[in-house]
N, C-alpha and C. Protein backbone atom coordinates (compact mmCIF):
# COMPACT_ATOMS: atom_id res chain seq x y z
N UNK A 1 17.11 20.06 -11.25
CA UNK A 1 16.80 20.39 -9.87
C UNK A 1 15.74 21.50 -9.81
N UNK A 2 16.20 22.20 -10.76
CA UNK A 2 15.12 23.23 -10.81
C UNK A 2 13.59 23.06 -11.08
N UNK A 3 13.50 22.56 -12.08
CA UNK A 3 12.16 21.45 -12.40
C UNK A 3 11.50 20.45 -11.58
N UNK A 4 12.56 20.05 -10.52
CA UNK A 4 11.89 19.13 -9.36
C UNK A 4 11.60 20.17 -8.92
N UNK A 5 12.06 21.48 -8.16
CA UNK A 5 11.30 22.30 -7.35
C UNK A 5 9.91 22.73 -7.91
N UNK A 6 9.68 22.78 -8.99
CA UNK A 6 8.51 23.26 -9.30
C UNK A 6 6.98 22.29 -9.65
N UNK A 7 7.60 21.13 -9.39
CA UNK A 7 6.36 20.39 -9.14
C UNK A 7 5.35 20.12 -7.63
N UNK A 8 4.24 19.42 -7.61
CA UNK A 8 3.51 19.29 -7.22
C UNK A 8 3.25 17.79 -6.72
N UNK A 9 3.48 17.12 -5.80
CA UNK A 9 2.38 16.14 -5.07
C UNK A 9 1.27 16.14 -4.25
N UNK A 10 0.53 15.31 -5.07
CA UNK A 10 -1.15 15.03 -4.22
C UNK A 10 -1.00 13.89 -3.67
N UNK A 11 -1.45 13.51 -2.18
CA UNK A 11 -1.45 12.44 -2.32
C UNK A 11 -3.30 12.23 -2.05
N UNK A 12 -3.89 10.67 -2.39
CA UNK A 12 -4.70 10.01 -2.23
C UNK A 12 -5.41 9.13 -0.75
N UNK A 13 -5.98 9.51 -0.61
CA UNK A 13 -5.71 8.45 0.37
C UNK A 13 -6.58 7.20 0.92
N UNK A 14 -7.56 7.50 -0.67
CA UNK A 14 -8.15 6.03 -0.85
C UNK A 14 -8.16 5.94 -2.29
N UNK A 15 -7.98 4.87 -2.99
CA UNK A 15 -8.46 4.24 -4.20
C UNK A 15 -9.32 3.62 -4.29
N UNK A 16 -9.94 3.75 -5.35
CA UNK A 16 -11.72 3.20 -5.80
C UNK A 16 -11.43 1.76 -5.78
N UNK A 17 -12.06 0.63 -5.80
CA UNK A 17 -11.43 -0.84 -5.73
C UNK A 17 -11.58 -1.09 -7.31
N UNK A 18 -10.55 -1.57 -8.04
CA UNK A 18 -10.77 -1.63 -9.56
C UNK A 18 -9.67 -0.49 -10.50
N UNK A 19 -9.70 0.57 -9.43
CA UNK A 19 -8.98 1.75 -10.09
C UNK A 19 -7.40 1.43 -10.13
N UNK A 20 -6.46 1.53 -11.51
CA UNK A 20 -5.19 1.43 -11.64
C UNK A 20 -4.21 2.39 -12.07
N UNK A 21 -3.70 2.60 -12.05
CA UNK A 21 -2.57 3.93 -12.15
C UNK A 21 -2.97 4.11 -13.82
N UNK A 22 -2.78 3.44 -15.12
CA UNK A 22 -3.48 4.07 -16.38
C UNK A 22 -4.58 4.88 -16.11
N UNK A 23 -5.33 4.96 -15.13
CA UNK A 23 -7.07 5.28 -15.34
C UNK A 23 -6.82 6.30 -14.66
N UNK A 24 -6.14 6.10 -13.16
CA UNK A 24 -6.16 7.73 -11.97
C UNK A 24 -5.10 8.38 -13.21
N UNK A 25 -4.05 8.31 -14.03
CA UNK A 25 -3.17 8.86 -14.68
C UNK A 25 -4.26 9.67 -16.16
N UNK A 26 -5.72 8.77 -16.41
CA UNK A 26 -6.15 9.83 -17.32
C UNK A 26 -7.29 10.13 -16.76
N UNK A 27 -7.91 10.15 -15.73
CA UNK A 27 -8.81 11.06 -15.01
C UNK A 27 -8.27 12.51 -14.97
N UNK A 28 -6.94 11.83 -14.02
CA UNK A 28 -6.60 13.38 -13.53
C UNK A 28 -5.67 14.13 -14.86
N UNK A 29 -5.79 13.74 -15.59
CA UNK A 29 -4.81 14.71 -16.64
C UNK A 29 -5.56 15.34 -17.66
N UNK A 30 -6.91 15.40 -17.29
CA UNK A 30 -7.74 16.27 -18.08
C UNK A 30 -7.33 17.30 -16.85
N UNK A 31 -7.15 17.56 -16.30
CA UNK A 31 -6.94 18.72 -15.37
C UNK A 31 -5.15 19.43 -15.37
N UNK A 32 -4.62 18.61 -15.99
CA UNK A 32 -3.19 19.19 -15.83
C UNK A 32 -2.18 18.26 -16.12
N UNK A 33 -0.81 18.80 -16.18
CA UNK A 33 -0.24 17.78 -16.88
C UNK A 33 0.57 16.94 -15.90
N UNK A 34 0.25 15.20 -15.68
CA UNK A 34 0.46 14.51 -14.77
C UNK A 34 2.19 14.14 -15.12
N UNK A 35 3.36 13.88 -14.15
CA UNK A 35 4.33 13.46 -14.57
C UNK A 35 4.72 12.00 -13.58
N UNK A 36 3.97 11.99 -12.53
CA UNK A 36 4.63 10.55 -12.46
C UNK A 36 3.40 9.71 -10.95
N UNK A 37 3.35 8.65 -11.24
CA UNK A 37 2.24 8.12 -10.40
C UNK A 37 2.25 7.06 -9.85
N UNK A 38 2.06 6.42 -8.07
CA UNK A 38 2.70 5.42 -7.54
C UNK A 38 1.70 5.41 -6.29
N UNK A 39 0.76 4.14 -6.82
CA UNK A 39 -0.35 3.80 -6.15
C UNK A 39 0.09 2.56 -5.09
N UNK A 40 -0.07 2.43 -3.94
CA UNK A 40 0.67 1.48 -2.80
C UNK A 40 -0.51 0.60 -2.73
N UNK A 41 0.15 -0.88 -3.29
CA UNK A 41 -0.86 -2.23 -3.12
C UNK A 41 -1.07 -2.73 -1.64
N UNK A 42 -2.58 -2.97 -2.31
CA UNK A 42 -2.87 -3.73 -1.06
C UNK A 42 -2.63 -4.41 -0.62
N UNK A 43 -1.82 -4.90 0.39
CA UNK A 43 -1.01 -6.45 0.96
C UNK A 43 -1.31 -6.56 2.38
N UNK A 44 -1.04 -8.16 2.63
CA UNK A 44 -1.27 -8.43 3.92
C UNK A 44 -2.31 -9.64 3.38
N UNK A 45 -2.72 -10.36 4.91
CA UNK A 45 -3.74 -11.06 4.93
C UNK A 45 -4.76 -11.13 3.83
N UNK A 46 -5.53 -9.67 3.69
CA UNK A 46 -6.82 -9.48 3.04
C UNK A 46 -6.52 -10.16 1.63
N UNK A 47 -5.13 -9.77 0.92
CA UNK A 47 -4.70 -9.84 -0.62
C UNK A 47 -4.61 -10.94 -0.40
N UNK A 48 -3.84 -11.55 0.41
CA UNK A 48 -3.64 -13.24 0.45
C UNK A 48 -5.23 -14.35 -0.45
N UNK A 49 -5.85 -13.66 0.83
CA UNK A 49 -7.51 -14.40 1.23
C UNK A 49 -7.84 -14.02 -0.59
N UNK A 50 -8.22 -12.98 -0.86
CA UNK A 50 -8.98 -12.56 -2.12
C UNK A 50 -8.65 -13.11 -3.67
N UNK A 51 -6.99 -13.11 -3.91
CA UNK A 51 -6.59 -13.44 -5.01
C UNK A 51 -7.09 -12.89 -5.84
N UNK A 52 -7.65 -11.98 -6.11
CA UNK A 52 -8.12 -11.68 -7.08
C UNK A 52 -7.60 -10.50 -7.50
N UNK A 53 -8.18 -9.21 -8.53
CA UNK A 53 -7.43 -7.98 -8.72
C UNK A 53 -6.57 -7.27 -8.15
N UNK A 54 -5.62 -6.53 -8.46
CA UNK A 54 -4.72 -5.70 -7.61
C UNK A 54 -5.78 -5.05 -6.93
N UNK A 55 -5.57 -4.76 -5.82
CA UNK A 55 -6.38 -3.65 -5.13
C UNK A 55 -5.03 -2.64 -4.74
N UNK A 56 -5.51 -1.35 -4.81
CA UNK A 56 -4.71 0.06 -4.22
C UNK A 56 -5.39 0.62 -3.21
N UNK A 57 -4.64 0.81 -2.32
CA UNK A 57 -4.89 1.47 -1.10
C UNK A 57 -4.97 3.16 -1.13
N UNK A 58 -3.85 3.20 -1.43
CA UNK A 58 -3.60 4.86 -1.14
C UNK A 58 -2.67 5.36 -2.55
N UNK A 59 -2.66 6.73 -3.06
CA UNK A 59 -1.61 6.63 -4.15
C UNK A 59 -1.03 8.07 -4.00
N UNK A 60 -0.02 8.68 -4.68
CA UNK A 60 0.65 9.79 -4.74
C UNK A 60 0.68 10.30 -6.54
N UNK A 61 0.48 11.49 -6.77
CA UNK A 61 0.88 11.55 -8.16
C UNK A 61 1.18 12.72 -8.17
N UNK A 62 2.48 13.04 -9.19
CA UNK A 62 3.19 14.16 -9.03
C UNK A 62 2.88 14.89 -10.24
N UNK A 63 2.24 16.31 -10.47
CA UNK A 63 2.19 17.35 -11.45
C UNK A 63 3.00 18.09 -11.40
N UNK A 64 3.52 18.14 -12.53
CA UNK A 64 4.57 19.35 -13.75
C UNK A 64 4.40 20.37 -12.94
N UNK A 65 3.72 21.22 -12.15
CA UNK A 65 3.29 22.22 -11.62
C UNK A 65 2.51 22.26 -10.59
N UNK A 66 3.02 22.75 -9.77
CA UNK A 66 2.73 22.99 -7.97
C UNK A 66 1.50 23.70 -8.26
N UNK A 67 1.12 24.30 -8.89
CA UNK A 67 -0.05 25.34 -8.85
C UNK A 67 -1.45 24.65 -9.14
N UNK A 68 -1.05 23.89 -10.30
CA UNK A 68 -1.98 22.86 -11.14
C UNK A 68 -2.00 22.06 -9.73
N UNK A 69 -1.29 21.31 -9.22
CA UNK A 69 -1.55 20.60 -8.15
C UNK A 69 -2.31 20.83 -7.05
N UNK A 70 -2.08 22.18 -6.67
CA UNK A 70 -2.77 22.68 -5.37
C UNK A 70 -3.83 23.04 -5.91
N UNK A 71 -4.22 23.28 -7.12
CA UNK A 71 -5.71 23.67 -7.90
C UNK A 71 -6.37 22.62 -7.67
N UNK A 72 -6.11 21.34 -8.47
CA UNK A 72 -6.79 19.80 -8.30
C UNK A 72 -7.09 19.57 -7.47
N UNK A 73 -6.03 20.00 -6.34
CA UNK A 73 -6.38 19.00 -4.70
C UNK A 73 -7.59 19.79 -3.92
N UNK A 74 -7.73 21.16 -4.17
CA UNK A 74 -8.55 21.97 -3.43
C UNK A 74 -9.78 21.52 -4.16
N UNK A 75 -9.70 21.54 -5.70
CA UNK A 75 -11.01 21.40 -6.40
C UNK A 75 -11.82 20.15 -6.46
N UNK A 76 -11.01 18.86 -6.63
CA UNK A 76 -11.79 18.00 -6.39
C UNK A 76 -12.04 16.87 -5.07
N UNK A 77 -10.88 17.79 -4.05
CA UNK A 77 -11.05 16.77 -3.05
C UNK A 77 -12.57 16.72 -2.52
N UNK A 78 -13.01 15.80 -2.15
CA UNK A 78 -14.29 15.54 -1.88
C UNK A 78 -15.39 15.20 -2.49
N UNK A 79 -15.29 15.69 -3.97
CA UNK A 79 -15.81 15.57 -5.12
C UNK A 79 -16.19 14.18 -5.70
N UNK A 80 -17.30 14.24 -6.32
CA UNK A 80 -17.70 12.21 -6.60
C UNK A 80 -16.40 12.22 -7.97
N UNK A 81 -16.42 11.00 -8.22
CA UNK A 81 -15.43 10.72 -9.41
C UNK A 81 -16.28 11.03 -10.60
N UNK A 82 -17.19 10.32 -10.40
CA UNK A 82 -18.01 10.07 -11.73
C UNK A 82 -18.17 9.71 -13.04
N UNK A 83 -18.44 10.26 -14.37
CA UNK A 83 -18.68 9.36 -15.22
C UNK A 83 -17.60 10.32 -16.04
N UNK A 84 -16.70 9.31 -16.63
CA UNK A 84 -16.10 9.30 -17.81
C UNK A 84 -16.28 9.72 -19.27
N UNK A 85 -16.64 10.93 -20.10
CA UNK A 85 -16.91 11.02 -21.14
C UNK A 85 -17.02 10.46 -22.15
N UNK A 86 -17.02 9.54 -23.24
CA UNK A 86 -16.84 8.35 -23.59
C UNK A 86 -18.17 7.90 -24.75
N UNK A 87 -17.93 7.83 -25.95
CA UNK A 87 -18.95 7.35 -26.86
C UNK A 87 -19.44 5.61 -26.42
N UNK A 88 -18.24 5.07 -26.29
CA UNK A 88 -18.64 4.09 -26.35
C UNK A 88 -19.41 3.28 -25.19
N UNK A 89 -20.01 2.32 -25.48
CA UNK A 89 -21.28 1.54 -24.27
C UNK A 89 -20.03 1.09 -23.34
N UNK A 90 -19.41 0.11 -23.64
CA UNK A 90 -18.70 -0.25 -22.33
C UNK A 90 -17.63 0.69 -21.62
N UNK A 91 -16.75 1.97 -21.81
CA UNK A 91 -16.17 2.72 -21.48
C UNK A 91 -17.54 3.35 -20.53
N UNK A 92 -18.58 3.71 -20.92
CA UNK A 92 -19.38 4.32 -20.03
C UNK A 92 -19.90 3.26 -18.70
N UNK A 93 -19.90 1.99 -19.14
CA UNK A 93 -19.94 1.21 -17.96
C UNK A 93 -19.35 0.71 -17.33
N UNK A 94 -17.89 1.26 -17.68
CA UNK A 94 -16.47 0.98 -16.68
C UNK A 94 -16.96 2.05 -16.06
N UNK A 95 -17.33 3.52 -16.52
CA UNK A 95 -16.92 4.81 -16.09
C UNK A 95 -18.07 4.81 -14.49
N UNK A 96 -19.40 4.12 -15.14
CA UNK A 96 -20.29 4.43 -13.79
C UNK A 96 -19.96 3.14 -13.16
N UNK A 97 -19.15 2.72 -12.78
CA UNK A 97 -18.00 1.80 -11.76
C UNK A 97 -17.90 2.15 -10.62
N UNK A 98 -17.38 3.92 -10.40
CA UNK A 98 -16.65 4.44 -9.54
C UNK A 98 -17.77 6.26 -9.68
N UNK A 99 -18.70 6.12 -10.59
CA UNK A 99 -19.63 7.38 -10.08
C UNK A 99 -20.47 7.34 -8.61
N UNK A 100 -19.97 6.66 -7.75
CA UNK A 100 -20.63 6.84 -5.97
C UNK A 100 -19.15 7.11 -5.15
N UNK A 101 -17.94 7.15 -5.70
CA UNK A 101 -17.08 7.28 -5.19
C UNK A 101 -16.58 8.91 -5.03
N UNK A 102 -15.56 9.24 -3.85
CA UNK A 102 -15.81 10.48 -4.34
C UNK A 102 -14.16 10.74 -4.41
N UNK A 103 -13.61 11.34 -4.55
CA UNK A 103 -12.10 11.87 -4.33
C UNK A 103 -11.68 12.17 -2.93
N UNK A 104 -10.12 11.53 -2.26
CA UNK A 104 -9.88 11.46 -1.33
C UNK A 104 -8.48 12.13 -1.25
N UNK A 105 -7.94 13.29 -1.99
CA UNK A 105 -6.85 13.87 -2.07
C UNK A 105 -6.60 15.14 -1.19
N UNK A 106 -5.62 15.29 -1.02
CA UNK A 106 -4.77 16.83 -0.69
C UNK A 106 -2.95 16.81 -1.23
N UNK A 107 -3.01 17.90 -1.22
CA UNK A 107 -1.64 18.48 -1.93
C UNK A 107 -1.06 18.58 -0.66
N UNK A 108 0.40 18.42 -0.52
CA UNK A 108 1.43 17.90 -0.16
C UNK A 108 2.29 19.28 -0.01
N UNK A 109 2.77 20.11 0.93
CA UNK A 109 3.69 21.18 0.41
C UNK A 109 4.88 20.61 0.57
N UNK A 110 5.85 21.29 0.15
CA UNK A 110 7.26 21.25 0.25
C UNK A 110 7.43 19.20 0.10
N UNK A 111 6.67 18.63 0.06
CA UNK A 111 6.56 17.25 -0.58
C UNK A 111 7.47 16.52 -1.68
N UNK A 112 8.42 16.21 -1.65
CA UNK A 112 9.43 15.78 -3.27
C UNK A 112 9.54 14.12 -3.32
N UNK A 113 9.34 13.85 -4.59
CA UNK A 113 9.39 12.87 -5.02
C UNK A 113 10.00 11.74 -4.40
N UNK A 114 11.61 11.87 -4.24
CA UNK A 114 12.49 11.03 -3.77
C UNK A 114 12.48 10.75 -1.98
N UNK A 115 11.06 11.60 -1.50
CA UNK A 115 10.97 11.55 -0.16
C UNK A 115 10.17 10.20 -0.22
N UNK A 116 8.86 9.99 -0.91
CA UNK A 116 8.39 8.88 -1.09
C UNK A 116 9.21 7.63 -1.23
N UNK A 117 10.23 7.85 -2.47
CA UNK A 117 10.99 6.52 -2.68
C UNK A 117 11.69 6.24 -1.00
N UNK A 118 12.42 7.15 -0.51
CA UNK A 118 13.15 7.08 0.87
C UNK A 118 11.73 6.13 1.68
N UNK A 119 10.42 7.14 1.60
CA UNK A 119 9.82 6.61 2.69
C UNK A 119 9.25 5.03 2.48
N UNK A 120 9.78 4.38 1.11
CA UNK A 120 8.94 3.61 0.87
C UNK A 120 10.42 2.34 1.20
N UNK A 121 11.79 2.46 0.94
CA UNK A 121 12.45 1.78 1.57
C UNK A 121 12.84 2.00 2.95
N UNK A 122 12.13 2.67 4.01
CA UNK A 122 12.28 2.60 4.92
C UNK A 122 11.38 1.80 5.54
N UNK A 123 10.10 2.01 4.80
CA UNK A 123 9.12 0.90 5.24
C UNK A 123 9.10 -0.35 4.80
N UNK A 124 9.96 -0.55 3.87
CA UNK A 124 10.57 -2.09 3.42
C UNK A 124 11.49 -2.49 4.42
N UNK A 125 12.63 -1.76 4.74
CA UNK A 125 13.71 -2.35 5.72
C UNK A 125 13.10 -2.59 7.48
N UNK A 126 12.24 -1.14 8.07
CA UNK A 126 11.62 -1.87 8.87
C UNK A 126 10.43 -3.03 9.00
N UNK A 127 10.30 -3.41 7.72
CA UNK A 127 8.98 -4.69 7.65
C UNK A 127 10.03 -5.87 7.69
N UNK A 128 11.32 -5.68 6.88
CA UNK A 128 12.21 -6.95 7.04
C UNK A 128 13.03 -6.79 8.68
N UNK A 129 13.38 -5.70 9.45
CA UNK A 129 13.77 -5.97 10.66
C UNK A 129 13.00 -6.76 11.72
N UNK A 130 11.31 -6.38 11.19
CA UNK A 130 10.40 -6.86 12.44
C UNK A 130 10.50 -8.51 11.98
N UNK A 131 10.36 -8.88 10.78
CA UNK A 131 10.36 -10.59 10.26
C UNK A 131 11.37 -11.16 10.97
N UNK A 132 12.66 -10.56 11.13
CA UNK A 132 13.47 -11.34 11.36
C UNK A 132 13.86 -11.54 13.06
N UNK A 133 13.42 -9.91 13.77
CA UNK A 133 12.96 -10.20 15.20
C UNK A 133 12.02 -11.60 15.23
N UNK A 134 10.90 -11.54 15.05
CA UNK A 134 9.71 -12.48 15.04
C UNK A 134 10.41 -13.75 14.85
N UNK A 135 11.21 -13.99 13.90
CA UNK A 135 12.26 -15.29 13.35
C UNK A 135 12.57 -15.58 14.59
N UNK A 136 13.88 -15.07 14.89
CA UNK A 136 14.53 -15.20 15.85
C UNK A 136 13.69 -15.45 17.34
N UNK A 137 13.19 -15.01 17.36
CA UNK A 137 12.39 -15.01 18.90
C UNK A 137 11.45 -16.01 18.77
N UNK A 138 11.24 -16.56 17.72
CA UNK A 138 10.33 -18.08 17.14
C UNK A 138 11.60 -19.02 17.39
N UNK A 139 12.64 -18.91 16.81
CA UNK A 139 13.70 -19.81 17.02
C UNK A 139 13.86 -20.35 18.72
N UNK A 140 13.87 -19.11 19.25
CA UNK A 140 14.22 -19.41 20.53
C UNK A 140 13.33 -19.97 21.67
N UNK A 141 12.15 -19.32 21.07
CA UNK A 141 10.65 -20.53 21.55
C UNK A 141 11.13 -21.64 21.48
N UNK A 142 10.90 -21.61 20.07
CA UNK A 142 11.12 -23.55 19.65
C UNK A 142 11.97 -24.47 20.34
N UNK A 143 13.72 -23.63 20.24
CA UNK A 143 14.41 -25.06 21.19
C UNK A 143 14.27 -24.59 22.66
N UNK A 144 13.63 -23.83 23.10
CA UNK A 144 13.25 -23.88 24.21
C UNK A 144 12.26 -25.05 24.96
N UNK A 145 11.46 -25.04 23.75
CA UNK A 145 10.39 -26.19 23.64
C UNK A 145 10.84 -27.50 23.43
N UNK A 146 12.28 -27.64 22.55
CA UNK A 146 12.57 -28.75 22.64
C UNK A 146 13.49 -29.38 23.82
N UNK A 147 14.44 -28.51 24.10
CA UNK A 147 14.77 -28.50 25.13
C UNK A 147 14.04 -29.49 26.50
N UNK A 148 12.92 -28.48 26.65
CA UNK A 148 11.54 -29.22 27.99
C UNK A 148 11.37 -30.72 27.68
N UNK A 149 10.76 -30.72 26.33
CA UNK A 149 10.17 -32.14 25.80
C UNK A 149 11.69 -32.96 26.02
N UNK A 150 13.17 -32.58 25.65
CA UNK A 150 14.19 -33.45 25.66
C UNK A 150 14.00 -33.88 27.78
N UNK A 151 14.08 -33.27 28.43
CA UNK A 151 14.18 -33.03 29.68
C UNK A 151 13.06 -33.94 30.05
N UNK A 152 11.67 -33.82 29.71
CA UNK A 152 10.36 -34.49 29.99
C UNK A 152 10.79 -36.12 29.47
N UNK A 153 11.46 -36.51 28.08
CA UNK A 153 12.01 -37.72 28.09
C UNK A 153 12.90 -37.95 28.99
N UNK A 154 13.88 -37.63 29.35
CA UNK A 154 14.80 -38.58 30.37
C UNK A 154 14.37 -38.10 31.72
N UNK A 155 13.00 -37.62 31.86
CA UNK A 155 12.39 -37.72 32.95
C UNK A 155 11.94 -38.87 33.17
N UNK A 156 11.11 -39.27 32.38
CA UNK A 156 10.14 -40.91 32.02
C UNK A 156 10.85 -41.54 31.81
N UNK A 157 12.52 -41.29 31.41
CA UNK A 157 13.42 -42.78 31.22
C UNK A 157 13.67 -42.95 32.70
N UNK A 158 14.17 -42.35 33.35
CA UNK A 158 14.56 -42.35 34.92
C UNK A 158 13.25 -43.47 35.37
N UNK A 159 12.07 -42.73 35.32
CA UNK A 159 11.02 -43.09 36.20
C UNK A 159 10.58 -44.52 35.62
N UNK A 160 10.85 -45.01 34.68
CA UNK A 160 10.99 -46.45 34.27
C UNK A 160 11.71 -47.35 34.75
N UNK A 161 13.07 -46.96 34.67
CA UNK A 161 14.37 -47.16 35.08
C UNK A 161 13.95 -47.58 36.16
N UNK A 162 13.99 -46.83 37.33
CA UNK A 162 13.29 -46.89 38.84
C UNK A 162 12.04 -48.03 38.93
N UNK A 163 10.94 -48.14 38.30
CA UNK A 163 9.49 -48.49 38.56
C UNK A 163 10.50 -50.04 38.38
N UNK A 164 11.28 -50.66 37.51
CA UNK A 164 11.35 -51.67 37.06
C UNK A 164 12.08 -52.31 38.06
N UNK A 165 13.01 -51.89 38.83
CA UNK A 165 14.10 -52.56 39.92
C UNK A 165 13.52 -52.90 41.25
């Protein structure tokens, strides 16, 4: 407990398109020592349409130390990402990927870990309450609809019925 008090969350609040929790996990740990990291996918429509790479929206990552944290977030928020140190040719042309991008962070006070997990099944249970409103209130369209159409037939049976005598 004591050790949770003394950490640090940043959160993000854009990811580079391409960027995955290995890579934001060794960017930022040349700066301090990272302990835990949870980047929120992109979903909905757009992911549907694209199929293609994970995309991350927004992410949170928690440092060993509140201090180190509030250092990072002041120092590089705003800051381009840029290029990756790196001998090799293709590490340097992953790295200038994301050198026009810039950093989109701030530190979090009094912020703890298990608030995220809370906030992240709360936004699961209200995404499954609204589905199943929407369900239901689709249900009740529907035999509403069938209902009419049943009513609209033994309308036209009548009026047959009648036309023929």
């Amino acid at each position: 407990d004591r050790k949770q008090r003394k950490r640090g969350i940043i959160y993000i609040s854009r990811i580079p398109p391409g960027m995955t929790p290995p890579k934001v996990r060794h960017l930022l740990s040349g700066f301090g020592e990272v302990e835990r990291i949870f980047l929120q996918d992109g979903v909905g429509k757009q992911r549907e349409r694209e199929q293609g790479a994970r995309r991350f929206t927004e992410g949170w990552v928690e440092f060993l130390s509140k201090s180190t944290a509030k250092l990072i977030a002041s120092s590089l928020n705003a800051q381009p990402i840029g290029f990756v140190s790196s001998s090799s040719r293709k590490a340097n042309k992953n790295a200038r990927r994301w050198q026009d991008d810039v950093w989109t962070m701030k530190y979090l006070p009094g912020f703890k870990w298990h608030m995220l997990s809370e906030q992240m099944a709360h936004e699961r249970a209200a995404h499954a309450s609204r589905l199943r409103t929407e369900l239901s209130q689709s249900k009740v369209e529907q035999q509403d609809y069938l209902r009419k159409v049943e009513r609209a037939r033994v309308a036209r049976n009548k009026e047959e019925r009648k036309r023929q005598r």
